[in-house]
Structure formats: C-alpha cells, structure tokens
N, C-alpha and C. Protein backbone atom coordinates (compact mmCIF):
# COMPACT_ATOMS: atom_id res chain seq x y z
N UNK A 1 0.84 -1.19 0.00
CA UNK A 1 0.00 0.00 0.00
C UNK A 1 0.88 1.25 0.00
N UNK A 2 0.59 2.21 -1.08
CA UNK A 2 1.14 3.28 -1.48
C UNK A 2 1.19 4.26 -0.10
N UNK A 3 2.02 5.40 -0.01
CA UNK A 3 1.90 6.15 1.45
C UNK A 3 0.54 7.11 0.80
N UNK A 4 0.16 7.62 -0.33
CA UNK A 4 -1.36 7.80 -0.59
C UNK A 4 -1.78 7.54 0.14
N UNK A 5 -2.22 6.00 0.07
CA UNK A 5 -3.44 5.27 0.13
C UNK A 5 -3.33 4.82 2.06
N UNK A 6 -2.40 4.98 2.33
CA UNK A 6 -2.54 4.98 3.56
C UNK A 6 -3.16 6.24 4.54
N UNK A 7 -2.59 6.66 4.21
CA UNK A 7 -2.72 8.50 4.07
C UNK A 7 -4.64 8.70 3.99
N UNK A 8 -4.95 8.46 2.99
CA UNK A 8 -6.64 8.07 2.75
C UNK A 8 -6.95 7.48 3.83
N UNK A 9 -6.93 6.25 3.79
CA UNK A 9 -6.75 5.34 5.15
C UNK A 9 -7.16 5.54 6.32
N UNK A 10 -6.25 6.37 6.74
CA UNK A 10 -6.39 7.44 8.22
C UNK A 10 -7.28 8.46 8.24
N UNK A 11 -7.17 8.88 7.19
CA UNK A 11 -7.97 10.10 7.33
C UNK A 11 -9.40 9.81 7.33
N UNK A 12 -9.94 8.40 6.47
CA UNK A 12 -11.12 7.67 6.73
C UNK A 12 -11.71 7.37 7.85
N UNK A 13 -10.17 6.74 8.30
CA UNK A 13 -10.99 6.45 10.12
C UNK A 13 -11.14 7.43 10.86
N UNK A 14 -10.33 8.42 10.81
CA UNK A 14 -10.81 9.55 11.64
C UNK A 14 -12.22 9.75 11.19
N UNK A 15 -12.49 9.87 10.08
CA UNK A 15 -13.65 10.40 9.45
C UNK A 15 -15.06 9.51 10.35
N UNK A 16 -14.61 8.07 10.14
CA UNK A 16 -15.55 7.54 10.72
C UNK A 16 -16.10 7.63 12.44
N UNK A 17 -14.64 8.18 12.83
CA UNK A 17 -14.93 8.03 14.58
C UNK A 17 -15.97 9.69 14.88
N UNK A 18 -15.45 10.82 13.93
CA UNK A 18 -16.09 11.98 13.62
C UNK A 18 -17.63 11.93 13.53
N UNK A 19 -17.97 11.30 12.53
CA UNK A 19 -19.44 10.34 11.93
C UNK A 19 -20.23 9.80 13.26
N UNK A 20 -19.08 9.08 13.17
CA UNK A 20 -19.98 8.06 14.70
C UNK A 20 -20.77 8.90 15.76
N UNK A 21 -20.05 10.27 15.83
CA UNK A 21 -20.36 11.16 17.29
C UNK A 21 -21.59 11.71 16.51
N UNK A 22 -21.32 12.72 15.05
CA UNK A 22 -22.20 13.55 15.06
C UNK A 22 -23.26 13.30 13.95
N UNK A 23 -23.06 12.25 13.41
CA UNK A 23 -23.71 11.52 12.17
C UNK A 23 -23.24 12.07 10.92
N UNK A 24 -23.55 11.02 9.83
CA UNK A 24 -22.93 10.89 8.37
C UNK A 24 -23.10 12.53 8.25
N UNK A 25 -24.54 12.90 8.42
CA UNK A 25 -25.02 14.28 7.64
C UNK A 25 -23.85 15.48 8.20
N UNK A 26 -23.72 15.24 9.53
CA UNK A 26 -23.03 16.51 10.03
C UNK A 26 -21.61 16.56 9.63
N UNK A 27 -21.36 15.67 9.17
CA UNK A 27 -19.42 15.26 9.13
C UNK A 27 -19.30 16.18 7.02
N UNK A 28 -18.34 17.09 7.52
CA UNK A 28 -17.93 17.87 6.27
C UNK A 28 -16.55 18.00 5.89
N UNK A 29 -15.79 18.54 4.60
CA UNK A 29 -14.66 19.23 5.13
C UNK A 29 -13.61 19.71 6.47
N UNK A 30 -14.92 20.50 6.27
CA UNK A 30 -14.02 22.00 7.40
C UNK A 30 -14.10 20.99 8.60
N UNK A 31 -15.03 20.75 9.40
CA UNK A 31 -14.97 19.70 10.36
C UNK A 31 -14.00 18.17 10.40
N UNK A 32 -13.90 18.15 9.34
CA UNK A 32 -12.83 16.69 9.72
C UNK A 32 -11.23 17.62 9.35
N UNK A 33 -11.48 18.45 8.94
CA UNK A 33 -10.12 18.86 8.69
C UNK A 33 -9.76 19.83 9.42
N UNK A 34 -10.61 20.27 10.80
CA UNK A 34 -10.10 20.99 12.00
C UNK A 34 -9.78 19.73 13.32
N UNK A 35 -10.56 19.06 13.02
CA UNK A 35 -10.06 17.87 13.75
C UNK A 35 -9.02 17.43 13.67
N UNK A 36 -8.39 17.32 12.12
CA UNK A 36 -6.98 16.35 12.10
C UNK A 36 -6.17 17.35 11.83
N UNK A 37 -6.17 18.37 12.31
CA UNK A 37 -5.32 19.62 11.83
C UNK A 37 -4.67 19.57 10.70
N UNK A 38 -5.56 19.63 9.32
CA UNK A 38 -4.95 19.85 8.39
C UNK A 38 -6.18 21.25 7.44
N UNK A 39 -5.22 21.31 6.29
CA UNK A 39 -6.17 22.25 5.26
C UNK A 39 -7.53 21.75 4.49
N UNK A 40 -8.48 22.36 4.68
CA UNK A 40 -9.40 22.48 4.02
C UNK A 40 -9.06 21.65 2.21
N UNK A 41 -8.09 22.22 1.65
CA UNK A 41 -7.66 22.48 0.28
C UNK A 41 -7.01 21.04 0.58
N UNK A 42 -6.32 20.43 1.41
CA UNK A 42 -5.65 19.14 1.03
C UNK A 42 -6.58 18.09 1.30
N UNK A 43 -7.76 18.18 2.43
CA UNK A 43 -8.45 17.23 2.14
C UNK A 43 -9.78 17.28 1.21
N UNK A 44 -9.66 18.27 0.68
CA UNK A 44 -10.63 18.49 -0.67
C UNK A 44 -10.03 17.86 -1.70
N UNK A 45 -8.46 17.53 -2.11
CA UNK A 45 -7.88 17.39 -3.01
C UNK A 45 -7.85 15.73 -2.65
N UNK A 46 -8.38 15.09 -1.43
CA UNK A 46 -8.47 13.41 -1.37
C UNK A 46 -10.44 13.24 -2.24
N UNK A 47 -11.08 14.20 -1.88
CA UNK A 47 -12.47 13.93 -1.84
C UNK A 47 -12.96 14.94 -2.61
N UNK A 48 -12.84 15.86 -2.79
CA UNK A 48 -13.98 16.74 -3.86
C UNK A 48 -14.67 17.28 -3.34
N UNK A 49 -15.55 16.58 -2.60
CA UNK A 49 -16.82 17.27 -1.96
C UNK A 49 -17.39 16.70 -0.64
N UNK A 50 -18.14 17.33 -0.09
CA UNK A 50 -18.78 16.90 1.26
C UNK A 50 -19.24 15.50 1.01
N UNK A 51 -20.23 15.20 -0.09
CA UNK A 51 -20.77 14.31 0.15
C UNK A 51 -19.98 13.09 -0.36
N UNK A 52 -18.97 12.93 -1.31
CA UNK A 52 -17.83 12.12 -1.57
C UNK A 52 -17.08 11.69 -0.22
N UNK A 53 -16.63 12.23 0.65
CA UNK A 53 -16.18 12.31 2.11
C UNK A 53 -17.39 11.34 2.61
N UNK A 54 -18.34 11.98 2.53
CA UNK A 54 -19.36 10.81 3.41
C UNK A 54 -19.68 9.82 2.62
N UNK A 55 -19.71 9.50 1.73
CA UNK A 55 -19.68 8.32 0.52
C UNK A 55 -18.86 7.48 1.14
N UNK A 56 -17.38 7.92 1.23
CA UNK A 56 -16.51 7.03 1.22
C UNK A 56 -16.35 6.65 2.91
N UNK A 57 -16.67 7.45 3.75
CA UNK A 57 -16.73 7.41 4.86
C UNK A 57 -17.87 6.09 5.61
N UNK A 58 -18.76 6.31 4.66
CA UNK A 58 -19.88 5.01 5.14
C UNK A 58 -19.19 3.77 4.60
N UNK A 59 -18.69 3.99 3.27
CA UNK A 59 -17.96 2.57 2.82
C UNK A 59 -16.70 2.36 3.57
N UNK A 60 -16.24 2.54 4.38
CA UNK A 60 -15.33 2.40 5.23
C UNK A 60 -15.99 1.98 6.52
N UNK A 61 -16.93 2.51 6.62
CA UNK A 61 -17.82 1.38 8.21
C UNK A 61 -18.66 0.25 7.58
N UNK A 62 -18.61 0.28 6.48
CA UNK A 62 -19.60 -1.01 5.89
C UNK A 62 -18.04 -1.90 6.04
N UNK A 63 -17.33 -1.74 5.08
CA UNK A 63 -16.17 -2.55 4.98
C UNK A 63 -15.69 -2.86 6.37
N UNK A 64 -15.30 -1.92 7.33
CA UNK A 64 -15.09 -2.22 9.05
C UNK A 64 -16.34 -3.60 9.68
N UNK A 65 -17.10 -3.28 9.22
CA UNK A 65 -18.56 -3.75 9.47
C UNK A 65 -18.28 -5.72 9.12
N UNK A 66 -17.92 -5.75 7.64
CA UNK A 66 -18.01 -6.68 7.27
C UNK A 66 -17.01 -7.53 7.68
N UNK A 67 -15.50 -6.77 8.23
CA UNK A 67 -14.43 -7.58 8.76
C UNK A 67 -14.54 -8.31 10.18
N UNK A 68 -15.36 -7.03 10.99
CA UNK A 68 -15.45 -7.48 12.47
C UNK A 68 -16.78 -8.88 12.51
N UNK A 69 -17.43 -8.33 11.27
CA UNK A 69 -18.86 -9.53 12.22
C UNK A 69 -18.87 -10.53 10.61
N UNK A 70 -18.87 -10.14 9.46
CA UNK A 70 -18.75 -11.60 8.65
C UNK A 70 -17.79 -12.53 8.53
N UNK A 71 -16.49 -12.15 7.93
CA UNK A 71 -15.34 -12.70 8.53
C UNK A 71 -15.45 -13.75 9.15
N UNK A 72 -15.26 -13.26 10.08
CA UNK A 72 -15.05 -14.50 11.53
C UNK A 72 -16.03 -15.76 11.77
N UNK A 73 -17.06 -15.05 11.13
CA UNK A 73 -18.26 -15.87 10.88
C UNK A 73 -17.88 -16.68 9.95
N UNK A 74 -17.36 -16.54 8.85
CA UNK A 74 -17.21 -17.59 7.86
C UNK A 74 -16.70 -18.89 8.52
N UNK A 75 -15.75 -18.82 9.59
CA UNK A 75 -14.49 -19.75 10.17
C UNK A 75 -15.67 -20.97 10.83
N UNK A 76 -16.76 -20.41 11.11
CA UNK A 76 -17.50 -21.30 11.87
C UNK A 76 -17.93 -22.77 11.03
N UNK A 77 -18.68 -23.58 11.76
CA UNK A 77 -19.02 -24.68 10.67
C UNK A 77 -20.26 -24.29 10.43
N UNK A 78 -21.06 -24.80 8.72
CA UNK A 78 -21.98 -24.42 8.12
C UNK A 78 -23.05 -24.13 9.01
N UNK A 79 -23.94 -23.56 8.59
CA UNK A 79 -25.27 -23.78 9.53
C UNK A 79 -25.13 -23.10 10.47
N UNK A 80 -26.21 -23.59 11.37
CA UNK A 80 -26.45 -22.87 13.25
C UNK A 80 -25.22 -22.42 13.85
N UNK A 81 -24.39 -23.49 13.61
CA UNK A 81 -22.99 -23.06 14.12
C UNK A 81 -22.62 -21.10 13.51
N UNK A 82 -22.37 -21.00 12.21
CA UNK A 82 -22.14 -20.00 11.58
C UNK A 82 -23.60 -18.54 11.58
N UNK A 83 -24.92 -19.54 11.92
CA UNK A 83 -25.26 -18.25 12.36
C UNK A 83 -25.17 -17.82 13.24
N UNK A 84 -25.28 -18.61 14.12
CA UNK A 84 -24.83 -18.22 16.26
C UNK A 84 -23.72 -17.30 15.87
N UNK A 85 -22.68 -17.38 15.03
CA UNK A 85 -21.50 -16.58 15.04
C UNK A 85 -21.94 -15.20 14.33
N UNK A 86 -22.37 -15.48 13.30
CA UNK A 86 -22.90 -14.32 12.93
C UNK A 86 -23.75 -13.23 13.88
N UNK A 87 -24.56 -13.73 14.58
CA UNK A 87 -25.32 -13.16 15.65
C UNK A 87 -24.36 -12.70 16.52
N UNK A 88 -23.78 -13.39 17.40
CA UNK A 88 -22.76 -12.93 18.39
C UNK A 88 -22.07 -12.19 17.85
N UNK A 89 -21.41 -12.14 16.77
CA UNK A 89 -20.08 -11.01 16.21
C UNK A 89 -21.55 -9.49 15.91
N UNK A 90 -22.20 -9.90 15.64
CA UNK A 90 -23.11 -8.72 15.20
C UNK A 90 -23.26 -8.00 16.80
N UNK A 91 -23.84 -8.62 18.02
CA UNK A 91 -24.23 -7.84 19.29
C UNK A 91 -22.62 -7.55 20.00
N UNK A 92 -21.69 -8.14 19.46
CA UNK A 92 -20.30 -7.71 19.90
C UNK A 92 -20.10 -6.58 19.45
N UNK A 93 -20.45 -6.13 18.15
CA UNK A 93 -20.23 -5.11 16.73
C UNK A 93 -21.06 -3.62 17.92
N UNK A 94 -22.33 -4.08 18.28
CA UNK A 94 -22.94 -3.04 18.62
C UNK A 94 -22.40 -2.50 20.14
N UNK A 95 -21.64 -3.73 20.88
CA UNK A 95 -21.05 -3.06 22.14
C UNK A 95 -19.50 -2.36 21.72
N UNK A 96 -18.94 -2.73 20.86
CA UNK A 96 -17.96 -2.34 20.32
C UNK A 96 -17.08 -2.31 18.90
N UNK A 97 -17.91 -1.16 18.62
CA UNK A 97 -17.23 -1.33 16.59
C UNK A 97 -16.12 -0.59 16.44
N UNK A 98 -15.93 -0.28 17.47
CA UNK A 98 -14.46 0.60 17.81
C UNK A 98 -14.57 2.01 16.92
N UNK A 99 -16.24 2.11 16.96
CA UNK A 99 -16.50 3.79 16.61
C UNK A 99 -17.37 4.37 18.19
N UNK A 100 -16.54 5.40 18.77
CA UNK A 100 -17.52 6.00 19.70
C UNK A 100 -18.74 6.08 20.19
N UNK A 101 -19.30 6.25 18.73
CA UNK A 101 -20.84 7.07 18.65
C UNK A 101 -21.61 5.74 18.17
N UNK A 102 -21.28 5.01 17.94
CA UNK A 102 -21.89 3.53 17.52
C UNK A 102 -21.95 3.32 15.94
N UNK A 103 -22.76 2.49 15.87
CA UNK A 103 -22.44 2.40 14.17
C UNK A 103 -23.25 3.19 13.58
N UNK A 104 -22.02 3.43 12.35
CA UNK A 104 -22.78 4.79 11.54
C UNK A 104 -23.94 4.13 10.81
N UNK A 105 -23.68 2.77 10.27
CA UNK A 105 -24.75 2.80 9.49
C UNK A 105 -26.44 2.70 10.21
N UNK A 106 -26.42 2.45 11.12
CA UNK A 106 -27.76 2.38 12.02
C UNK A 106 -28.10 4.31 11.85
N UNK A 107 -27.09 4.69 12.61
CA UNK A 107 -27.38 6.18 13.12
C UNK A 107 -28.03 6.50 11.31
N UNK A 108 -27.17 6.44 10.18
CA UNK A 108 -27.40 7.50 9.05
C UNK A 108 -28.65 6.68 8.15
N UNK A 109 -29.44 5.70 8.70
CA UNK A 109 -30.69 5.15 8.55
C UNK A 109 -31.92 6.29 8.85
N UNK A 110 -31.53 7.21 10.13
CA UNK A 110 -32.95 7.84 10.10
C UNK A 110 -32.39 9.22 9.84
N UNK A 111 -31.04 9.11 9.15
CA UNK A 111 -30.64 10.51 8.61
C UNK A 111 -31.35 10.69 6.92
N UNK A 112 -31.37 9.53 6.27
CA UNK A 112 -31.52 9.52 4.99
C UNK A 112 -32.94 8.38 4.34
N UNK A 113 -33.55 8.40 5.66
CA UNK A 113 -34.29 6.84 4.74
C UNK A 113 -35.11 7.34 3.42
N UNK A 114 -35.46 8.60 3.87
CA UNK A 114 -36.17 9.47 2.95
C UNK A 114 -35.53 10.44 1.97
N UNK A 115 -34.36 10.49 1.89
CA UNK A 115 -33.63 11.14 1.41
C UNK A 115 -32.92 10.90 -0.19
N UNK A 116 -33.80 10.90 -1.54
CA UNK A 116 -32.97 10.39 -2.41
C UNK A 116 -31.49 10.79 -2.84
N UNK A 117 -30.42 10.03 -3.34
CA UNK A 117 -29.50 10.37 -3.26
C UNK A 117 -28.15 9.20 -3.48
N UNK A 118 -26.79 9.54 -3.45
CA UNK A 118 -25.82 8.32 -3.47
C UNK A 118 -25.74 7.59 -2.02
N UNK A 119 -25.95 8.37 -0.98
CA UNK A 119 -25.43 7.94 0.25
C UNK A 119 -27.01 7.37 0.43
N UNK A 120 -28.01 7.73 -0.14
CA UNK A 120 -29.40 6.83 1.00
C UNK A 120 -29.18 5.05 0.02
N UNK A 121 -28.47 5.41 -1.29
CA UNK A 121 -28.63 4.15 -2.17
C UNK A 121 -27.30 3.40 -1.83
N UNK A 122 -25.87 3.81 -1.33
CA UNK A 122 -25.25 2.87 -0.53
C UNK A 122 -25.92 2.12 0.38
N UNK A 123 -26.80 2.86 1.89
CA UNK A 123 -27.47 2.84 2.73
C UNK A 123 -27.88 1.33 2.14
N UNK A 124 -28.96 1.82 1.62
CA UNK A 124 -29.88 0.64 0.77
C UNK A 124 -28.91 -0.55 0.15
N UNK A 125 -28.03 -0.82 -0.32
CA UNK A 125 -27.43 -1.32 -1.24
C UNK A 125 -26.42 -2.49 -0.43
N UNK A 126 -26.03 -1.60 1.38
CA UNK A 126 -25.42 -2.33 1.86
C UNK A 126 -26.24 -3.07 2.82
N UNK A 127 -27.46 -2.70 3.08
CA UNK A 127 -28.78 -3.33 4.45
C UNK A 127 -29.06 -4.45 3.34
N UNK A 128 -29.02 -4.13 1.61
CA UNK A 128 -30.29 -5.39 1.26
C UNK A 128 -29.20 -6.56 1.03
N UNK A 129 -28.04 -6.41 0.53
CA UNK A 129 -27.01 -7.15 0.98
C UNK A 129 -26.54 -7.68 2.54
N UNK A 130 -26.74 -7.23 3.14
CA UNK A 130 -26.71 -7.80 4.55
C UNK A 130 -28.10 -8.75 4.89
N UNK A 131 -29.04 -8.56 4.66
CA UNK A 131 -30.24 -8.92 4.84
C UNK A 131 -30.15 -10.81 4.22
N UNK A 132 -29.88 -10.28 2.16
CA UNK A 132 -29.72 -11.39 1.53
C UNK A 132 -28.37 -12.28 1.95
N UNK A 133 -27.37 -12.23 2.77
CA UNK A 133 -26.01 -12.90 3.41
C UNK A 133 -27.24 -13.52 4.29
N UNK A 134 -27.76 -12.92 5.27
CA UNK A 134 -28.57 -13.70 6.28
C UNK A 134 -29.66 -15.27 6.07
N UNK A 135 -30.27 -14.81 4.69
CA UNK A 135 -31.15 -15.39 4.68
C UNK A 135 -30.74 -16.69 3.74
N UNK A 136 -28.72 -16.28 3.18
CA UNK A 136 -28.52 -17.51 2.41
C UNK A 136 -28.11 -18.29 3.76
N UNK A 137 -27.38 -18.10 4.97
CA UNK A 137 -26.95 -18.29 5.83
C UNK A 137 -28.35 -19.16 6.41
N UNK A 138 -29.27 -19.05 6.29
CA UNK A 138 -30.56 -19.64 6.77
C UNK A 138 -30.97 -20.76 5.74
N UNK A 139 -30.56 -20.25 4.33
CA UNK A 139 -30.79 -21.69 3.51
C UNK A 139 -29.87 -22.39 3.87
N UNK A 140 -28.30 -22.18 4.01
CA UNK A 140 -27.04 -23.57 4.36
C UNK A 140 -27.89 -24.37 5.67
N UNK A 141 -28.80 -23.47 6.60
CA UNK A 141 -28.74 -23.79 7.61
C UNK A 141 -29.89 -25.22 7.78
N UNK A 142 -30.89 -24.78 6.78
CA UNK A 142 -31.83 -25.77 6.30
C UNK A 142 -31.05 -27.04 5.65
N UNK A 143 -30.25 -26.70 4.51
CA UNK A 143 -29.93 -27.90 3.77
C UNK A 143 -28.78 -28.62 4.90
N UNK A 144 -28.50 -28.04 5.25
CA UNK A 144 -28.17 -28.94 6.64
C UNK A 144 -28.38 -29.88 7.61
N UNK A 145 -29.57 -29.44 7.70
CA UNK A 145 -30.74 -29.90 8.72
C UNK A 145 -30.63 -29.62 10.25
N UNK A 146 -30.27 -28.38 9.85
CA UNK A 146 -30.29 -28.05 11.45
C UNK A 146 -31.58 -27.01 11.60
N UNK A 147 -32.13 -26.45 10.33
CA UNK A 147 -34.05 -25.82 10.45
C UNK A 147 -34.44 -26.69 9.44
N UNK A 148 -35.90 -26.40 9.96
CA UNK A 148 -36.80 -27.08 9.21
C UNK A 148 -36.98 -26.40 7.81
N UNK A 149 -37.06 -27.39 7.24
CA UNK A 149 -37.27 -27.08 5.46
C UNK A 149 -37.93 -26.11 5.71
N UNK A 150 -39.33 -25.70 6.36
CA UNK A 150 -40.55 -24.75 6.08
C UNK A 150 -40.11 -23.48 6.26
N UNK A 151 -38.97 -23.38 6.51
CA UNK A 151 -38.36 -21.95 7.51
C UNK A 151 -38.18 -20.97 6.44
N UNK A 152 -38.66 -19.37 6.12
CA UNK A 152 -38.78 -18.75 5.68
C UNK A 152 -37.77 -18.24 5.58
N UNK A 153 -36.69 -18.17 4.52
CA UNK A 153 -34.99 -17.14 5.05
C UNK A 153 -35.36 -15.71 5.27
N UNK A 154 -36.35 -15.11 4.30
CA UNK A 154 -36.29 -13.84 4.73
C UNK A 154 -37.33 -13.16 5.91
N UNK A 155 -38.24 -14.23 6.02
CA UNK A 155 -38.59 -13.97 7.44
C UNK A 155 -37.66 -14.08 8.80
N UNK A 156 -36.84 -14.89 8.62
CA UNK A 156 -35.76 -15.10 9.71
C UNK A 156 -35.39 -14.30 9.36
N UNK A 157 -34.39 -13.64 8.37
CA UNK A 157 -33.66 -12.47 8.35
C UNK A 157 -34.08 -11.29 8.94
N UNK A 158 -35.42 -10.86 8.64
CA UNK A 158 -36.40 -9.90 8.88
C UNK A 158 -36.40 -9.77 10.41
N UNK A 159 -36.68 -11.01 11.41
CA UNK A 159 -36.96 -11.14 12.55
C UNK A 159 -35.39 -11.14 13.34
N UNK A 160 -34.56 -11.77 12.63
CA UNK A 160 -32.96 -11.45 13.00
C UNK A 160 -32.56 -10.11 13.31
N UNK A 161 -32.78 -8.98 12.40
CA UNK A 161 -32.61 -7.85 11.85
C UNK A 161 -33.31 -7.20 12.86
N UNK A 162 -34.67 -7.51 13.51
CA UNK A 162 -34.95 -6.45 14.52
C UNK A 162 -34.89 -6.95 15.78
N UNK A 163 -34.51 -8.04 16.44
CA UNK A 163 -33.36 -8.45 17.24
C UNK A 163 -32.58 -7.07 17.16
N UNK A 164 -31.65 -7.32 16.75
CA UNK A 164 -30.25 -6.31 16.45
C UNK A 164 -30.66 -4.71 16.74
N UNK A 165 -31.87 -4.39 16.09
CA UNK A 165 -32.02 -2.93 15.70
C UNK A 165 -32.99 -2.71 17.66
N UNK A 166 -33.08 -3.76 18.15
CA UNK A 166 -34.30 -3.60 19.09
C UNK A 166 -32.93 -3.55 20.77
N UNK A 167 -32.28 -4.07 20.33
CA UNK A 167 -30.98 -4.46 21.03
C UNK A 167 -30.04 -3.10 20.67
N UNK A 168 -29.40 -3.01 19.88
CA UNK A 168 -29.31 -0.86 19.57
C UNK A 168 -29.77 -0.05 20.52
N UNK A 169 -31.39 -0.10 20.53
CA UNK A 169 -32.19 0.80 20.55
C UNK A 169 -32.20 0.42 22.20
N UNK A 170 -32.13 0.08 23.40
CA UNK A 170 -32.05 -0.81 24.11
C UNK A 170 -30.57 -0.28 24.72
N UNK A 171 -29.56 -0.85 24.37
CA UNK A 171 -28.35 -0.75 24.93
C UNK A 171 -27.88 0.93 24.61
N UNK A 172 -27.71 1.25 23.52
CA UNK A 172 -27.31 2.75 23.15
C UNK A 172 -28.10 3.54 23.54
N UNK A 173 -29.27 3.79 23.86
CA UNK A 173 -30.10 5.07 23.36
C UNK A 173 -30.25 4.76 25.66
N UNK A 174 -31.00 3.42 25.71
CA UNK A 174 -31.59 3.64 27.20
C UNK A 174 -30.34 3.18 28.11
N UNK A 175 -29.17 2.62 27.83
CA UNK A 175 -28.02 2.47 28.52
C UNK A 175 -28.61 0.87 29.28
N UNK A 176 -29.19 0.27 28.86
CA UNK A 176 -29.97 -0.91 29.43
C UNK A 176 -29.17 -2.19 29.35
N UNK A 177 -28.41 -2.33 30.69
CA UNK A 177 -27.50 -3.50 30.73
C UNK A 177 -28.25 -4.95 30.43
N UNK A 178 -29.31 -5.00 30.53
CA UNK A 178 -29.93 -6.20 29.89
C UNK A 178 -29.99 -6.36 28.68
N UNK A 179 -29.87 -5.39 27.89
CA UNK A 179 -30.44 -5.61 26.56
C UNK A 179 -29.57 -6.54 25.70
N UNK A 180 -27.90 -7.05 26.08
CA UNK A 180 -27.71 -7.73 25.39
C UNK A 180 -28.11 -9.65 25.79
N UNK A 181 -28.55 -9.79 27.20
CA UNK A 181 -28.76 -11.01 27.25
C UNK A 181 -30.36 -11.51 26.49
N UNK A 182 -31.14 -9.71 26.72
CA UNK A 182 -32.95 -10.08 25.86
C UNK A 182 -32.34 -10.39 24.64
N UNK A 183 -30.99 -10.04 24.19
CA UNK A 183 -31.62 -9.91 22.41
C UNK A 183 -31.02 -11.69 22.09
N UNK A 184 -29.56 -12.08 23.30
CA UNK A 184 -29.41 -13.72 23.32
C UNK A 184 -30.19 -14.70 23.67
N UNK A 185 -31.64 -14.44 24.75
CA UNK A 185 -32.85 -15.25 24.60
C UNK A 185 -33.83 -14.95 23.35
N UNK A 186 -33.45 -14.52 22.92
CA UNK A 186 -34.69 -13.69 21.45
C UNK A 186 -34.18 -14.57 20.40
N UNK A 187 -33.01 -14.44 20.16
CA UNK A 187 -32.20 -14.94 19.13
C UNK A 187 -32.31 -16.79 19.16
N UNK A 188 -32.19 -17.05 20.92
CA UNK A 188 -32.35 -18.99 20.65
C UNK A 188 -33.90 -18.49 21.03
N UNK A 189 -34.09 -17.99 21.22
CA UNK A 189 -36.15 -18.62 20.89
C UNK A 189 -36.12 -19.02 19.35
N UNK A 190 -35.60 -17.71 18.57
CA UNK A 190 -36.31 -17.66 17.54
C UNK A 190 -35.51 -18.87 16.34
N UNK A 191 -33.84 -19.42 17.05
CA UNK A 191 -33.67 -20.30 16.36
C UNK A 191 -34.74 -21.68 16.49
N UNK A 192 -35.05 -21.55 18.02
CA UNK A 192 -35.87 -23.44 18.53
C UNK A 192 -36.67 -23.04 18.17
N UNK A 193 -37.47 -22.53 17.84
CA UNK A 193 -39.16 -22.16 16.55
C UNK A 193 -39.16 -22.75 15.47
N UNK A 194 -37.40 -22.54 14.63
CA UNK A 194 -37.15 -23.10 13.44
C UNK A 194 -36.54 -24.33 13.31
N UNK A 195 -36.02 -24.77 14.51
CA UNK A 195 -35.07 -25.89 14.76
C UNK A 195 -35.98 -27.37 13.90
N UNK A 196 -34.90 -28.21 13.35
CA UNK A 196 -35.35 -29.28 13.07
C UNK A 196 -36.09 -30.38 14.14
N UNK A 197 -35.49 -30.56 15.08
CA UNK A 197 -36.12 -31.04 16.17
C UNK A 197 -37.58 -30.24 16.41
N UNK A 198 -37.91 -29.03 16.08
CA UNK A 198 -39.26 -29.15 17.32
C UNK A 198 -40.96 -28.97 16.26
C-alpha cells in the first residue's frame, strides 16, 4: 500500500470516529479537517466534496462492518454453528465497533431513509445485501438440517434484523445493561421455533 493510500486510510478512520459522534449528515470538510489539523484544500484534493467524504466514509464502516462480524463468521461450521457466530459477532459489533458514537450505518438510517440520493442508495445497497447474506446463511442452515425445510430465510432475516435494531435501541439510546442477554434469549427462541427437532 502506497503512502497515498494509507494517508486516505487514516484520514477515513478519523472520518468515521467523527461520523460516529455527530452523524454521516453533520461530518464535512471543514470539520474533519479541524479535527486532524490539516487544510481544508488538502483534504478536498483526497475527496472533492462533502458528500464524496461521506460516501466514502460510510464505505469504510460497511467494509469495518463486514471484517469485524462476517469474517469471523465464515471460520465457523456451516449452519447454526455460523449463524450463532454471525449473531454474536453482530451484538459484539454493537457493544464495540471501535467507533464512539456507535455504528454509523444504524445512526445514518434515520438521517436519509427518505432522502434520495448516493449515500441513502449505498445505505440501501449495503442493508439489502446484509439482509440477503442472512437469509442464504438460513438456507445452508436448512440444507443442513439443522431448520426445518418450512423456515422462511427472509422472514428469519427480517426477525434477526430487529433483534439487532431492538438491542441498539435498548443498549445505546436507554443504557440498558440487559439488553444484550434479551436480544441472546430472542435470538435462541427464535432459532428453537425453526429448529429441526421441534
């Protein structure tokens, strides 16, 4: 890696820990570049524009995103095994994504849901991709036989998905030290519902 591209690099993650505090929308220029004490003019000359900065800034917590909680998940064995992992690396993700302010992409959900644009269609582009990983993760899990054939992937996904967002909303917002063991009884309810056995 070029000293560029490292250079980018850093200045990304700062960008993202920036993001995390005050959300995608608020993070600009002049603000990330009084932060890292540099010029206006040199980090215009990495990005162009405000919203290029936050473009690349969300694709840098999607990509963060995908190292800390899919990844690791892959290592698991097919099936239940690999979604349990998936789940756990995901409520690990939300106690610690090693962004301050929590994850951007949750926060810049009710910045943009309504908002047409490049950053609401990343938004979109990286949730329906996360969604469809889940629900193939639910077919291995069937042809497996560890759920029952009848098991809906994108209803599980769907019901997975607000787990997570209900567990967020829960731990971040009300400071609610329970909320990560509700969202680990939520999660094996909602696997033994689907389980081959029941």
């Amino acid at each position: 890696m070029g000293k560029g591209q490292q250079t980018r690099e850093a200045i990304l993650d700062s960008a993202a820990i920036l993001a995390s505090r005050i959300g995608l929308e608020g993070l600009s220029i002049g603000l990330l570049a009084t932060a890292l004490n540099m010029s206006k003019s040199g980090l215009f000359a990495h990005f162009g524009s405000k919203e290029a900065l936050q473009l690349e800034t969300l694709r840098a917590a999607q990509q963060r995103f995908a190292e800390k909680v899919f990844g690791p998940a892959l290592a698991a064995a097919r099936g239940e095994a690999r979604m349990r992992a998936l789940f756990d690396n995901w409520i690990a993700w939300l106690q610690d994504s090693g962004l301050p302010g929590g994850c951007i992409m949750l926060g810049a959900v009710a910045e943009y849901d309504d908002r047409p644009g490049a950053i609401h269609d990343a938004l979109v582009a990286g949730f329906s991709e996360l969604r469809g990983a889940i629900a193939k993760s639910v077919r291995i899990a069937i042809d497996e036989g560890h759920l029952r054939a009848d098991t809906d992937p994108w209803q599980f996904a769907f019901e997975m998905f607000g787990i997570v967002l209900a567990t967020s909303h829960d731990w971040r917002l009300h400071g609610d030290p329970r909320a990560l063991q509700h969202a680990r009884t939520a999660f094996a309810q909602l696997l033994s519902r689907h389980a081959q056995h029941a």
